[in-house]
C-alpha atoms as a PDB file:
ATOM      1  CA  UNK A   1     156.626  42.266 160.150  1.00  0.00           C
ATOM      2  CA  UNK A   2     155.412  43.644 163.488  1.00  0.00           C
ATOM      3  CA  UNK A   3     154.118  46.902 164.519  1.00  0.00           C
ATOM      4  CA  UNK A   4     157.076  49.051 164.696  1.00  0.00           C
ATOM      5  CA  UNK A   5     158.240  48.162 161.319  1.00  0.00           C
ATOM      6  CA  UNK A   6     154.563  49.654 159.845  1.00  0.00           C
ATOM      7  CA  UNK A   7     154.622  52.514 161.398  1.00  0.00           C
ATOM      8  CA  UNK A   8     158.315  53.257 160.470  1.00  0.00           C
ATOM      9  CA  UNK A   9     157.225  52.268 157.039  1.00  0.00           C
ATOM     10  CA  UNK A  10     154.315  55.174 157.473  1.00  0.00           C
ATOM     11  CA  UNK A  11     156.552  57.488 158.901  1.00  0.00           C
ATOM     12  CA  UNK A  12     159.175  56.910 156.178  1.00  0.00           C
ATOM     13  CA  UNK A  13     156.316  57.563 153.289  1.00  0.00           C
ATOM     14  CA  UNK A  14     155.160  61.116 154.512  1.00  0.00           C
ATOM     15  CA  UNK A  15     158.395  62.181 155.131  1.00  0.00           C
ATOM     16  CA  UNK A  16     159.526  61.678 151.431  1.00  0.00           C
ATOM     17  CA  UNK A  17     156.037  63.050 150.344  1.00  0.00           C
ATOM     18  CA  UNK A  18     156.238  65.767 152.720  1.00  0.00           C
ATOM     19  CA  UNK A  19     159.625  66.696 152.032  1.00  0.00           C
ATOM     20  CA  UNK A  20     158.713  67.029 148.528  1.00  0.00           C
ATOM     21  CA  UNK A  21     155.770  70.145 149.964  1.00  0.00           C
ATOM     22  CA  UNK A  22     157.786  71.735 152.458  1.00  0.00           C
ATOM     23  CA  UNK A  23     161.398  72.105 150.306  1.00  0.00           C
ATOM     24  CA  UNK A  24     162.258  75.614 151.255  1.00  0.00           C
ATOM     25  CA  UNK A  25     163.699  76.027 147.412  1.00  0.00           C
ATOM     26  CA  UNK A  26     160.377  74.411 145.957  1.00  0.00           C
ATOM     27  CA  UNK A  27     158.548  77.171 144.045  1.00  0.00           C
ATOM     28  CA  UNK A  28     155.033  76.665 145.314  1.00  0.00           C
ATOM     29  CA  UNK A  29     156.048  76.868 148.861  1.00  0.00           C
ATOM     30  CA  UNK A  30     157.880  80.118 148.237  1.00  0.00           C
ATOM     31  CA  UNK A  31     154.599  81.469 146.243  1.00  0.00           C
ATOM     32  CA  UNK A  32     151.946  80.021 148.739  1.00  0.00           C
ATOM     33  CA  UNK A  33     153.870  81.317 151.856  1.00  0.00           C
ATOM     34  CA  UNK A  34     154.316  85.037 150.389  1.00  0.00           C
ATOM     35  CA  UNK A  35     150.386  84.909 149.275  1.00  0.00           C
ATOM     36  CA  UNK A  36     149.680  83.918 152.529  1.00  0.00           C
ATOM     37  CA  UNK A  37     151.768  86.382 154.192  1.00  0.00           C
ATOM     38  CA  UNK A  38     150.273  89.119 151.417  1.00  0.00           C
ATOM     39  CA  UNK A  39     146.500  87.743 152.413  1.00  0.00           C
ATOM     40  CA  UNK A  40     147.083  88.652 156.083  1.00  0.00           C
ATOM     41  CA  UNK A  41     148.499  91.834 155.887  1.00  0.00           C
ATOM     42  CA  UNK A  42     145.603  92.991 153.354  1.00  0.00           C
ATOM     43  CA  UNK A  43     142.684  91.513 156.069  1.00  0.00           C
ATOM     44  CA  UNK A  44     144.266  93.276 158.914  1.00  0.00           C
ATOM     45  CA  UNK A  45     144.331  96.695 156.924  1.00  0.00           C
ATOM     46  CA  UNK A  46     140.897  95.482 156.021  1.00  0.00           C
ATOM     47  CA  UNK A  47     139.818  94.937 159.656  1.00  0.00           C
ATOM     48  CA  UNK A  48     141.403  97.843 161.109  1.00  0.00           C
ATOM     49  CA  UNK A  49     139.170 100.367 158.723  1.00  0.00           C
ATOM     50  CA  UNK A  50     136.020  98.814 159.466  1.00  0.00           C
ATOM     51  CA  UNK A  51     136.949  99.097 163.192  1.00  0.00           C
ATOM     52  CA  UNK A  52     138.148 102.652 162.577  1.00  0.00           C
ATOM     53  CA  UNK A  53     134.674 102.936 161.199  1.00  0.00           C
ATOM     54  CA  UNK A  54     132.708 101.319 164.203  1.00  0.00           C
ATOM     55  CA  UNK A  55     134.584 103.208 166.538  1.00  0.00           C
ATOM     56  CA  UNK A  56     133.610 106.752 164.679  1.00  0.00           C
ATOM     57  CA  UNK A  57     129.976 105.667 164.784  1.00  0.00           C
ATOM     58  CA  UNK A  58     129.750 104.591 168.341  1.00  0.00           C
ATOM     59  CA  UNK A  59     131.197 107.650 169.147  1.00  0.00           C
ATOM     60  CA  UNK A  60     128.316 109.505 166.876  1.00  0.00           C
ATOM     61  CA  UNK A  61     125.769 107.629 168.292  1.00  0.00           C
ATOM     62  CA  UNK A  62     126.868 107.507 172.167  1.00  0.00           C
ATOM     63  CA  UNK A  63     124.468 110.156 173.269  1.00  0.00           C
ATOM     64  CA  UNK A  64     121.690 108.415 171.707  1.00  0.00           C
ATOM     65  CA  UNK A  65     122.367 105.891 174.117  1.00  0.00           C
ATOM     66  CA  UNK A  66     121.409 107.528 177.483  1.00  0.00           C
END
């Protein structure tokens, strides 16, 4: 056995376990991707009204500053 057989052999593992993760039709793929894609859109709205919120102060507050 040299080398190149091993790391075929490696190669040929995480593809079969990976496989089994990454199935398009697997259910937790499906539900992880969709919570993820849930997750970000609920942290940008997040974001965007605490920046909304920053923005209105610094406004408030820019006279204060000269």
């Amino acid at each position: 056995m040299n080398a190149t057989n091993f790391w075929w052999g490696v190669g040929d593992f995480m593809d079969s376990i990976l496989s089994l993760i990454y199935d398009e039709k697997n259910m937790i793929t499906t539900v992880f991707n969709t919570s993820v894609v849930i997750f970000g859109f609920l942290a940008i709205l997040y974001w965007l009204s605490r920046q909304k919120k920053f923005n209105k102060q610094a406004a408030e507050n820019k006279d204060q500053l000269k």
